[in-house]
C-alpha atoms as a PDB file:
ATOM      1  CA  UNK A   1     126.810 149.592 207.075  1.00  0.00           C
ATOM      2  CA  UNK A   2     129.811 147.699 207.841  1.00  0.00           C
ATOM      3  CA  UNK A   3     130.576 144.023 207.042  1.00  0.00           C
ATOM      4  CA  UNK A   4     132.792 141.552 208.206  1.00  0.00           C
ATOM      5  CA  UNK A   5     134.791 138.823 206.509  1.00  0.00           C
ATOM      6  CA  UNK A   6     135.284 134.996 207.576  1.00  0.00           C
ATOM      7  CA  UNK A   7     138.353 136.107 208.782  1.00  0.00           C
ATOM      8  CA  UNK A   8     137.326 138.565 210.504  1.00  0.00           C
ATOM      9  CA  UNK A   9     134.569 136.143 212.230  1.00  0.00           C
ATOM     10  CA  UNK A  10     137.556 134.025 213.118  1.00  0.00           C
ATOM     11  CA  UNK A  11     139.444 136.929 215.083  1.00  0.00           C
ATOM     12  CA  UNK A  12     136.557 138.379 216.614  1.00  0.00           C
ATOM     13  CA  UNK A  13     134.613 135.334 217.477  1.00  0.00           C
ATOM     14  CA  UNK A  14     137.321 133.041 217.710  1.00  0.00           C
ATOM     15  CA  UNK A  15     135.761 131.108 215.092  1.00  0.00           C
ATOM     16  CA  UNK A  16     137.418 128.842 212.891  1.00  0.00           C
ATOM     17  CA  UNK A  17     136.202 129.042 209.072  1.00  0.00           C
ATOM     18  CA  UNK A  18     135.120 125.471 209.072  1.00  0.00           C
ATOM     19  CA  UNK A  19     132.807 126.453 212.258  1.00  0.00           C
ATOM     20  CA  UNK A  20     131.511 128.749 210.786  1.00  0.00           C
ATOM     21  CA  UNK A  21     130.462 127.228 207.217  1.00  0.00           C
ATOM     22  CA  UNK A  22     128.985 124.637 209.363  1.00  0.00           C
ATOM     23  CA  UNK A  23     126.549 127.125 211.537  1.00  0.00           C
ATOM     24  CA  UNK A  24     125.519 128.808 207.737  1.00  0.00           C
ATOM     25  CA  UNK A  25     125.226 124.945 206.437  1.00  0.00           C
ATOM     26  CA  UNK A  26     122.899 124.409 209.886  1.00  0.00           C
ATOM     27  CA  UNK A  27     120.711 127.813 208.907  1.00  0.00           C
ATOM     28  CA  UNK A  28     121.744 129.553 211.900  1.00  0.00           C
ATOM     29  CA  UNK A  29     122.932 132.430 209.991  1.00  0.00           C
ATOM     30  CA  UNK A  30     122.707 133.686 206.085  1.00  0.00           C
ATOM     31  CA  UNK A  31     125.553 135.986 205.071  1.00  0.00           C
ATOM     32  CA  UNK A  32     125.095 137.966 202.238  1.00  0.00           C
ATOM     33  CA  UNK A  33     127.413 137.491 199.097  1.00  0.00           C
ATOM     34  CA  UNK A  34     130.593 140.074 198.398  1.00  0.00           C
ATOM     35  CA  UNK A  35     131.764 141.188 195.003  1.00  0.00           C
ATOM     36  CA  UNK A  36     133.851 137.543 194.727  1.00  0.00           C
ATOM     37  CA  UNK A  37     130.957 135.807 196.215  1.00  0.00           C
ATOM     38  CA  UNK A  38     132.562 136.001 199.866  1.00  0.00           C
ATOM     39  CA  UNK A  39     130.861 135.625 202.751  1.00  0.00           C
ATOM     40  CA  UNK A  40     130.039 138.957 203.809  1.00  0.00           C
ATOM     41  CA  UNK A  41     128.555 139.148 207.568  1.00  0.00           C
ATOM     42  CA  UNK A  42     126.672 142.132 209.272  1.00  0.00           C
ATOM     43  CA  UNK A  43     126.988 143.053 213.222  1.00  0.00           C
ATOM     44  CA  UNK A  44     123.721 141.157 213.809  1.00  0.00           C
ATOM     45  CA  UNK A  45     125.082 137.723 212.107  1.00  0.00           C
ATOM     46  CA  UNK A  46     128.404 138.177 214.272  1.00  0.00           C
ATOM     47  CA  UNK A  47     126.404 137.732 217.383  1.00  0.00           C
ATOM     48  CA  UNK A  48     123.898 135.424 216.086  1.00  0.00           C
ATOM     49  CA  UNK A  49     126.980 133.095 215.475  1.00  0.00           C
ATOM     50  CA  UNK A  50     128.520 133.956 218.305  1.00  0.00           C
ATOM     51  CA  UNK A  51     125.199 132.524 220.564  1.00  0.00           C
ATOM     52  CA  UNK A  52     124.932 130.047 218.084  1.00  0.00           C
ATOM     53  CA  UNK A  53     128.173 127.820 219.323  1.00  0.00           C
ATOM     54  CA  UNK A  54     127.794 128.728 223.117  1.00  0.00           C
ATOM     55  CA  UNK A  55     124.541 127.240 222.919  1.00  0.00           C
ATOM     56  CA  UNK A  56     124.913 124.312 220.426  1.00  0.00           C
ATOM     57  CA  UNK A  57     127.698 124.268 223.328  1.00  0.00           C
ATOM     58  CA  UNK A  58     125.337 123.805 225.714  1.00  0.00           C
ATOM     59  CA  UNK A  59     123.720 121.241 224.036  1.00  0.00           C
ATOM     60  CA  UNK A  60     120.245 122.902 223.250  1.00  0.00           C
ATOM     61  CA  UNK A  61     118.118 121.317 221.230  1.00  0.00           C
ATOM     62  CA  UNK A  62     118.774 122.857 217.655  1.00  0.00           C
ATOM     63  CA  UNK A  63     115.077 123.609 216.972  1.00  0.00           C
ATOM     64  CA  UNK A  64     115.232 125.595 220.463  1.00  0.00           C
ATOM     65  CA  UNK A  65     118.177 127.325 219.216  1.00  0.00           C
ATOM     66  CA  UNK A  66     116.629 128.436 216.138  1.00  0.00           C
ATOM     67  CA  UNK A  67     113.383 129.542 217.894  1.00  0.00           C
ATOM     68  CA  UNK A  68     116.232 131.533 220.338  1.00  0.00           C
ATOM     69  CA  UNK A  69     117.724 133.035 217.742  1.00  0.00           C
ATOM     70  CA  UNK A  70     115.284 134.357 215.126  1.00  0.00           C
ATOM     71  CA  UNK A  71     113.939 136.043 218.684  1.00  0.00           C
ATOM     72  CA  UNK A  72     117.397 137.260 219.363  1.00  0.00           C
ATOM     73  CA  UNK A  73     118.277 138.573 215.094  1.00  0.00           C
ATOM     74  CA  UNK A  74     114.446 140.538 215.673  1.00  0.00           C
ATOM     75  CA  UNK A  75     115.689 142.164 219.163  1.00  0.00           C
ATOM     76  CA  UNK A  76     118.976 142.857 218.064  1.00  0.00           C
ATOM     77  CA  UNK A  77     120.198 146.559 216.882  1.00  0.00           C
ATOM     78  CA  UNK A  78     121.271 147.207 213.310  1.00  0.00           C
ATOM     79  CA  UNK A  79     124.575 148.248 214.343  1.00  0.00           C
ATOM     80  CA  UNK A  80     126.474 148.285 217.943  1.00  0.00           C
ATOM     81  CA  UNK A  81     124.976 150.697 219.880  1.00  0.00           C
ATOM     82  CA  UNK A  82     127.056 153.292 222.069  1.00  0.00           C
ATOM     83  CA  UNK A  83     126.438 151.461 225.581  1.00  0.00           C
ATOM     84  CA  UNK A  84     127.507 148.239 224.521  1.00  0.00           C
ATOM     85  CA  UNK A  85     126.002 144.613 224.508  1.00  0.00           C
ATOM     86  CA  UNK A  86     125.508 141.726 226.957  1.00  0.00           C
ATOM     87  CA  UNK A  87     124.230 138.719 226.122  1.00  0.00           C
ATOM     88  CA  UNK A  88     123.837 136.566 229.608  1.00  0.00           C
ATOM     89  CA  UNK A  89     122.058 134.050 231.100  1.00  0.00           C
ATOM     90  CA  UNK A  90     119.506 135.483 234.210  1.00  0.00           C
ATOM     91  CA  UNK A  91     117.888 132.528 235.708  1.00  0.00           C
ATOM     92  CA  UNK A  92     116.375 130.298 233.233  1.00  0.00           C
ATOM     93  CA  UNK A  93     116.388 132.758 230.553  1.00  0.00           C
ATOM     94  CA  UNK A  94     118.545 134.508 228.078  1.00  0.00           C
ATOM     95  CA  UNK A  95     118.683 138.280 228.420  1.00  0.00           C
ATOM     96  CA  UNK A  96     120.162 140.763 226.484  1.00  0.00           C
ATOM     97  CA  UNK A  97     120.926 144.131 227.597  1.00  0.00           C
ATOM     98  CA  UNK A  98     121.719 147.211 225.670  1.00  0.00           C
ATOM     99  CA  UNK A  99     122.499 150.303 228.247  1.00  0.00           C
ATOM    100  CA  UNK A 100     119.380 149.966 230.578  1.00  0.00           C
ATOM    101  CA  UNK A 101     117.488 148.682 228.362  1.00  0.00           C
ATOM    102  CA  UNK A 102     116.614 144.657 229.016  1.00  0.00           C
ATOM    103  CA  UNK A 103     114.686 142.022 227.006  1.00  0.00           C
ATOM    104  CA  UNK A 104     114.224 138.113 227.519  1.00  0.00           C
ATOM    105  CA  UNK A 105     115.634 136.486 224.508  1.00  0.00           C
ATOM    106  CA  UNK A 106     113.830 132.780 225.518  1.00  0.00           C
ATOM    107  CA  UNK A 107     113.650 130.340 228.530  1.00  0.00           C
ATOM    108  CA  UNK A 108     116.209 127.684 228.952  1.00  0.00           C
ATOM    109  CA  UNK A 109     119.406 126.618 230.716  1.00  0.00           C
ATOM    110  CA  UNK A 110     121.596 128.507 228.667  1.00  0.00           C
ATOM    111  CA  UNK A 111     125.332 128.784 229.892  1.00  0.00           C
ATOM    112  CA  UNK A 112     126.159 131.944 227.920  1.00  0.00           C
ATOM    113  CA  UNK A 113     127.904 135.480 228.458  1.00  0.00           C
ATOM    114  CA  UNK A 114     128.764 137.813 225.829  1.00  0.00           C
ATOM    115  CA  UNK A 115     130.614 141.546 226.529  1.00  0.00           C
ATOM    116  CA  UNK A 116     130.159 143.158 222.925  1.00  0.00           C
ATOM    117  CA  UNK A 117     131.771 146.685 222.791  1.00  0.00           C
ATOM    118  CA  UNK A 118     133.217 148.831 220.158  1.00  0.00           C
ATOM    119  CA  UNK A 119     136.951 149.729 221.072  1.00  0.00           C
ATOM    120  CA  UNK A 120     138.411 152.416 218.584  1.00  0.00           C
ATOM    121  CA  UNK A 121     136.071 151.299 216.013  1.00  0.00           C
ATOM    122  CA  UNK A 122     136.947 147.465 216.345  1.00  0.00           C
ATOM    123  CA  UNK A 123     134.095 145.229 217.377  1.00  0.00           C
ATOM    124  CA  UNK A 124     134.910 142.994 220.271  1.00  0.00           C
ATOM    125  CA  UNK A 125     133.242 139.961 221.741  1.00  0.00           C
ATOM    126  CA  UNK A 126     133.960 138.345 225.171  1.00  0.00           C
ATOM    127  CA  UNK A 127     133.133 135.279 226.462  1.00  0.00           C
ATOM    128  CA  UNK A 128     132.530 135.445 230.276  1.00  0.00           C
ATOM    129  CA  UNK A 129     133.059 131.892 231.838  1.00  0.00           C
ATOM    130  CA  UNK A 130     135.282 132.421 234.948  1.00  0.00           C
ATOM    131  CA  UNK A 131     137.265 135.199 236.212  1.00  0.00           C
ATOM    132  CA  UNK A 132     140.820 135.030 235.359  1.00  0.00           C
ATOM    133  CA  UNK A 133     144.219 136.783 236.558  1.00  0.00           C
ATOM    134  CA  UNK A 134     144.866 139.977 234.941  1.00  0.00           C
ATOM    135  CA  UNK A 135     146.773 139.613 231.789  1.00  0.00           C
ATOM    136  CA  UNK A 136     149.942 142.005 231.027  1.00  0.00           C
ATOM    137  CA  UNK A 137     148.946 144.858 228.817  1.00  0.00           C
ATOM    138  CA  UNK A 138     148.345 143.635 224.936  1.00  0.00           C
ATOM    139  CA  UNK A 139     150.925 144.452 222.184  1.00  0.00           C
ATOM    140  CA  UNK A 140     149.837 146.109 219.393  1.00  0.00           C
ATOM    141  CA  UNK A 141     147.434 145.054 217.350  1.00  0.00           C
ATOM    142  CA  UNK A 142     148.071 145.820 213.940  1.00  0.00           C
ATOM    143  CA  UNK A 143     145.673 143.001 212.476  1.00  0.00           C
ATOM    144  CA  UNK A 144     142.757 145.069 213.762  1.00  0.00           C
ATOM    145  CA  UNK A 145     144.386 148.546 212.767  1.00  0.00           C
ATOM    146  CA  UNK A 146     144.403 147.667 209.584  1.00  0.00           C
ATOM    147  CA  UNK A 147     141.205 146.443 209.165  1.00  0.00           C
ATOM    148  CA  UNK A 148     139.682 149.447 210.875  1.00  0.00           C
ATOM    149  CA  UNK A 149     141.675 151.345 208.160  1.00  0.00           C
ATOM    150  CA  UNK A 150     140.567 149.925 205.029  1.00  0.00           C
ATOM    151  CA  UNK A 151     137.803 152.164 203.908  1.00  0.00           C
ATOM    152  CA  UNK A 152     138.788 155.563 205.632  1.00  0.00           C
ATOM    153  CA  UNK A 153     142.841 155.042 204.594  1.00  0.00           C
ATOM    154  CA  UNK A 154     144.155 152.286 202.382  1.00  0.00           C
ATOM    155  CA  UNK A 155     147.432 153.046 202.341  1.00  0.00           C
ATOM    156  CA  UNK A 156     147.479 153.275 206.450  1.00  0.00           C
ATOM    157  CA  UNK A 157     146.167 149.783 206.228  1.00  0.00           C
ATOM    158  CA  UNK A 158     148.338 148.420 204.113  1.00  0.00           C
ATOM    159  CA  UNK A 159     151.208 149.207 205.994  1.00  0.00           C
ATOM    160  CA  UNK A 160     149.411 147.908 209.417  1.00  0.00           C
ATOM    161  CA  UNK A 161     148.879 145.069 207.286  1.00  0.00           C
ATOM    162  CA  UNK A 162     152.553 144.993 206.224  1.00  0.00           C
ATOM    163  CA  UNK A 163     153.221 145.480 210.544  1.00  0.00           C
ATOM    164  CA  UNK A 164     150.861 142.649 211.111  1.00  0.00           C
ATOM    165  CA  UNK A 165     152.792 139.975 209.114  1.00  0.00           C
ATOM    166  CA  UNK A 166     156.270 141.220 210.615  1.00  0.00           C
ATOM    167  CA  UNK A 167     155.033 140.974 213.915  1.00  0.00           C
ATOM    168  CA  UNK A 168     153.419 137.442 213.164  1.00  0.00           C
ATOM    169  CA  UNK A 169     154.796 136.016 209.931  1.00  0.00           C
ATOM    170  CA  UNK A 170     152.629 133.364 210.173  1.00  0.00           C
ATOM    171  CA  UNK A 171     149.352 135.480 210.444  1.00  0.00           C
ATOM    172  CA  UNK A 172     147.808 133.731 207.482  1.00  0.00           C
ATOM    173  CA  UNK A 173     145.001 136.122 207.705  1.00  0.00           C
ATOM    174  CA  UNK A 174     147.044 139.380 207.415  1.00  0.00           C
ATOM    175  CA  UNK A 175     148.864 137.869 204.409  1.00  0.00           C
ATOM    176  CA  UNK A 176     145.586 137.459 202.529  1.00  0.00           C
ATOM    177  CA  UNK A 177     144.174 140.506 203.140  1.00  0.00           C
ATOM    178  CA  UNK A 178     147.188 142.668 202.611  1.00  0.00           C
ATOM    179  CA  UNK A 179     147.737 140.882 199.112  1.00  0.00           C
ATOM    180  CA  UNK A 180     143.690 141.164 198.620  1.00  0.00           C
ATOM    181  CA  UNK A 181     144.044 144.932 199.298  1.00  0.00           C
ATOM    182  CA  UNK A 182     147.196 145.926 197.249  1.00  0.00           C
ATOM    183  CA  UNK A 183     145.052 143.636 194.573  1.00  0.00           C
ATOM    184  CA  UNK A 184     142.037 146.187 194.899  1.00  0.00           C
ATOM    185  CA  UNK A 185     143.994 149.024 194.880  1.00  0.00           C
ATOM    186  CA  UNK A 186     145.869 147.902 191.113  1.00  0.00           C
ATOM    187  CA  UNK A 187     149.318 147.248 192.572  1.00  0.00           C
ATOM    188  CA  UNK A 188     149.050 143.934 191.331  1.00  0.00           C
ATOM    189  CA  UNK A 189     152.751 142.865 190.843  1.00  0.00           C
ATOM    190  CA  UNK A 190     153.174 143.803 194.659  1.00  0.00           C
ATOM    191  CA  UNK A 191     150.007 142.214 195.387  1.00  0.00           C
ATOM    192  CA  UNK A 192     151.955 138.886 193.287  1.00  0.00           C
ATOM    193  CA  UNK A 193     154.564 138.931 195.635  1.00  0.00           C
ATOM    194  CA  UNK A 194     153.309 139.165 198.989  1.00  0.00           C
ATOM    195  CA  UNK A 195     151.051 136.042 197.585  1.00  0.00           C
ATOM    196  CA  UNK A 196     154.214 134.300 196.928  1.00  0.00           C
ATOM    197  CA  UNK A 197     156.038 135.431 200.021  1.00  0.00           C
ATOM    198  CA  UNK A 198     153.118 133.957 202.227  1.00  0.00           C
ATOM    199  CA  UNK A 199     152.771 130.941 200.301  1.00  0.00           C
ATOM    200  CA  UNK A 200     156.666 130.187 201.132  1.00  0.00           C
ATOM    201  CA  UNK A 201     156.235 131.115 204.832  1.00  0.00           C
ATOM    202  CA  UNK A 202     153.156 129.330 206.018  1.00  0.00           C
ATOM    203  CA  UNK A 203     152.615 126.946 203.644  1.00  0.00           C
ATOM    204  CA  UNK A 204     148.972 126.146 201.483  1.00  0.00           C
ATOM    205  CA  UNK A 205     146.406 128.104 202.975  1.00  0.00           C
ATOM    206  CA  UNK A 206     143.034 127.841 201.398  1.00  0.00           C
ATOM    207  CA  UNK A 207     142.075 131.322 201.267  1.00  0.00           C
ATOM    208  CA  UNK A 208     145.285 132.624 200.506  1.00  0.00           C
ATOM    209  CA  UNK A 209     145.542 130.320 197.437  1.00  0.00           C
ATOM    210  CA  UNK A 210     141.800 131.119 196.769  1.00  0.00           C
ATOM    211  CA  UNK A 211     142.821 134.956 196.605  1.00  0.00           C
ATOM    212  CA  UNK A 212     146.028 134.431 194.325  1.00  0.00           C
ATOM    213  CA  UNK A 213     144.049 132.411 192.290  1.00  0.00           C
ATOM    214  CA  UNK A 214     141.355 135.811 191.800  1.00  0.00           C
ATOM    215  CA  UNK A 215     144.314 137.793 191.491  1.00  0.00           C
ATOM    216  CA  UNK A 216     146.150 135.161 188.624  1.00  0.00           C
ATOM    217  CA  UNK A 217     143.041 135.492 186.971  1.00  0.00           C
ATOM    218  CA  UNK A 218     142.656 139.182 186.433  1.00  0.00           C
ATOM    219  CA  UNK A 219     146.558 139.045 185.454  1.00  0.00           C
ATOM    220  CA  UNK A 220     145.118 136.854 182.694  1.00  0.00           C
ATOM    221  CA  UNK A 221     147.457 133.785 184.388  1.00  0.00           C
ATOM    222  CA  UNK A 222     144.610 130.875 183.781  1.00  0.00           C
ATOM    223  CA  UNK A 223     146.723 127.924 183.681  1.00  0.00           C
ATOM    224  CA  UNK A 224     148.289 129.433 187.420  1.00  0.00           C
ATOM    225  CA  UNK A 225     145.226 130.556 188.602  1.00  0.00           C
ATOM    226  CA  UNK A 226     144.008 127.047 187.981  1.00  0.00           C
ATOM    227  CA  UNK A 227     146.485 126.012 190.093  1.00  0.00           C
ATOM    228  CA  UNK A 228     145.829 128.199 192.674  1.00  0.00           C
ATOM    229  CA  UNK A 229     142.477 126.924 192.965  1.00  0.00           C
ATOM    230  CA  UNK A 230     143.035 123.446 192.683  1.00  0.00           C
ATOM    231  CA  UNK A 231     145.230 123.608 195.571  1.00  0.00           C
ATOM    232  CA  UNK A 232     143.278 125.224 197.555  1.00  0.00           C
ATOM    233  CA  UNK A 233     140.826 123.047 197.341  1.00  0.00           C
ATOM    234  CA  UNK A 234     142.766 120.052 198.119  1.00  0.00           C
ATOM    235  CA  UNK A 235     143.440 121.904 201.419  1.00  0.00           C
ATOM    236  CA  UNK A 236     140.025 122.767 202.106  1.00  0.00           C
ATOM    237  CA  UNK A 237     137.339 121.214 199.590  1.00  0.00           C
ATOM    238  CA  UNK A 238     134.074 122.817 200.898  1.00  0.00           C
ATOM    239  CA  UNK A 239     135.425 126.145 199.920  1.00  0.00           C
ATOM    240  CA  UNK A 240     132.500 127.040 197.902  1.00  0.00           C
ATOM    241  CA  UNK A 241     133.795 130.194 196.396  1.00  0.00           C
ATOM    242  CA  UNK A 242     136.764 128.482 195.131  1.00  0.00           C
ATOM    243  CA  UNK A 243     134.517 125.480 193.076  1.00  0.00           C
ATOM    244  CA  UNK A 244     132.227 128.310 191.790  1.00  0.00           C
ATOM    245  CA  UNK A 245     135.495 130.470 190.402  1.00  0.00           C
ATOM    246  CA  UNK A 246     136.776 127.329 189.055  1.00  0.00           C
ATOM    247  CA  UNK A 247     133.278 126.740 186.761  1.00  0.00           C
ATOM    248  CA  UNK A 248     133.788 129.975 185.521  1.00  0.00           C
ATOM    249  CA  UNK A 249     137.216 129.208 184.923  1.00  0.00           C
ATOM    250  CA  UNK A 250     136.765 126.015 182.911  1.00  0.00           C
ATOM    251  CA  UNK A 251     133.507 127.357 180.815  1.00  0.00           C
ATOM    252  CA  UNK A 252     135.725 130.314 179.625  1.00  0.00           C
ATOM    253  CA  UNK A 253     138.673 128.013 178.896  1.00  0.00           C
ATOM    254  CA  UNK A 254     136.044 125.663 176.663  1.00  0.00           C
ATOM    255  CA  UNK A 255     136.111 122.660 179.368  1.00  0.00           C
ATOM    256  CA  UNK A 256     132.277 122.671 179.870  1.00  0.00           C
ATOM    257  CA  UNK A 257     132.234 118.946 181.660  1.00  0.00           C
ATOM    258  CA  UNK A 258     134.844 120.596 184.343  1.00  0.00           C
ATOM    259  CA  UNK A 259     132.629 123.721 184.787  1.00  0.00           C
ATOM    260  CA  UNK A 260     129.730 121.652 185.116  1.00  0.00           C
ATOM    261  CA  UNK A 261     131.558 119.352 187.910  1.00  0.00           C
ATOM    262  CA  UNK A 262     132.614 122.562 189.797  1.00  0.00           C
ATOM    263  CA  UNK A 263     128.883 124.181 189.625  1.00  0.00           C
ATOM    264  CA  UNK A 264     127.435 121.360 191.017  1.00  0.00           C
ATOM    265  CA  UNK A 265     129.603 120.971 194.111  1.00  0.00           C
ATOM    266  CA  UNK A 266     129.308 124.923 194.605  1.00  0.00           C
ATOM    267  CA  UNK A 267     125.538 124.423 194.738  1.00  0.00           C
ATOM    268  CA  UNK A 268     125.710 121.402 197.043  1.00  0.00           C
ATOM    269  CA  UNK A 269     127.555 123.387 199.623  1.00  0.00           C
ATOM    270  CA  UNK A 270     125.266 126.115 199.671  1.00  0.00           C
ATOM    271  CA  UNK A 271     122.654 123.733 199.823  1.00  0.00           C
ATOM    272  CA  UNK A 272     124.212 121.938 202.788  1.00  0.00           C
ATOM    273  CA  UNK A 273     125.106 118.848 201.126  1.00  0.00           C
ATOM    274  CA  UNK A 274     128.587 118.622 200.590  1.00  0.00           C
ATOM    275  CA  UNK A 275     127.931 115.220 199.112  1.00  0.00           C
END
């Protein structure tokens, strides 16, 4: 079954990372854990985040929400089915419809309306509010190419991934993932310098640093990938994964009190305490 990264919760949703650690803070959704304990999210937690906002949007009550949305996680398919999605508001009540098939989610003023549809094998979520003018024809998008491509053809998506950041050199999120991939894939001096050549045009990005950092450390580069973390941090210090590779970090270089530091903030943010 597919998952989905923070970034791509960010394109898809148009959610930004710090939105969306606060909704898993809140309990709305629990991701699983990846390989580098990333967040790792399936089709059911993109829409329950999705429904989340529009109706902490709303101004729901957040106990209603939850009620609303452990009803709409149990209704909800495992993966998109052929017909589509729609999440809308009928009424007083939330109602989602898959083909012909319609169920009340729960009563309540909700001002929500979701299109989810599978387009070439990219999952896309829009948010109905008002009708708009046509738009011209999109360009290309090679950001969602390339992550379509990943698993059936990594070389395809790494040079989508490679179009992405030519198109957009400040697509922080193409960057990343391009690096992350030619990382996986053992090129790691190429992987070294697309790190580098992101970092010089956008500037300190936490999860780009948080990825060189991974990448400095399998190189066997701790003093850089210590670095790498610590700046990353400064730039975004509720990145969990980033305080937990740093304890691991410090214990192996002998700096116990550091690791311990590290541990504990990692375990506050899960927690929901970030204090």
């Amino acid at each position: 079954m597919r998952s989905y990264s923070v970034r791509d919760v960010e394109r898809v949703l148009q959610l930004a990372p710090d939105t969306t650690r606060s909704l898993i803070r809140g309990g709305f959704v629990h991701p699983a854990r990846g390989p580098r304990r990333e967040y790792r999210f399936s089709f059911q937690d993109l829409i329950v985040l999705r429904t989340a906002r529009a109706l902490l949007e709303a101004k729901i009550p957040k106990k209603r929400i939850r009620r609303s949305l452990e009803s709409l996680r149990r209704n909800l398919p495992e993966s998109m089915p052929l017909s589509g999605l729609a999440i809308s508001a009928v009424g007083d009540h939330v109602v989602v419809r898959d083909g012909d098939a319609r169920w009340q989610v729960d009563s309540g003023q909700y001002l929500l309306g979701l299109d989810v549809s599978l387009q070439d094998g990219v999952l896309h979520v829009v948010e109905h509010r008002q009708a708009v003018p046509a738009a011209p024809a999109p360009v290309h998008d090679w950001f969602a190419q390339a992550l379509n491509l990943e698993s059936s053809d990594p070389d395809g998506a790494l040079s989508a991934y490679r179009h992405a950041v030519d198109s957009d050199p400040h697509n922080a999120a193409a960057w990343t993932n391009w690096g992350r991939l030619l990382h996986e894939r053992g090129r790691t001096d190429e992987a070294d310098a697309v790190y580098r050549r992101a970092l010089a045009q956008i500037g300190p990005d936490p999860l780009l640093l948080f990825n060189q950092g991974v990448l400095l450390e399998d190189l066997g580069r701790s003093a850089a990938a210590l670095a790498a973390y610590q700046t990353a941090l400064e730039e975004d210090p509720e990145l969990a994964d980033c305080h937990y590779n740093l304890a691991r970090l410090y214990e192996a270089l002998g700096k116990p009190q550091h690791a311990i530091r590290h541990l504990g903030q990692y375990r506050r943010l899960l927690s929901g305490d970030g204090h």
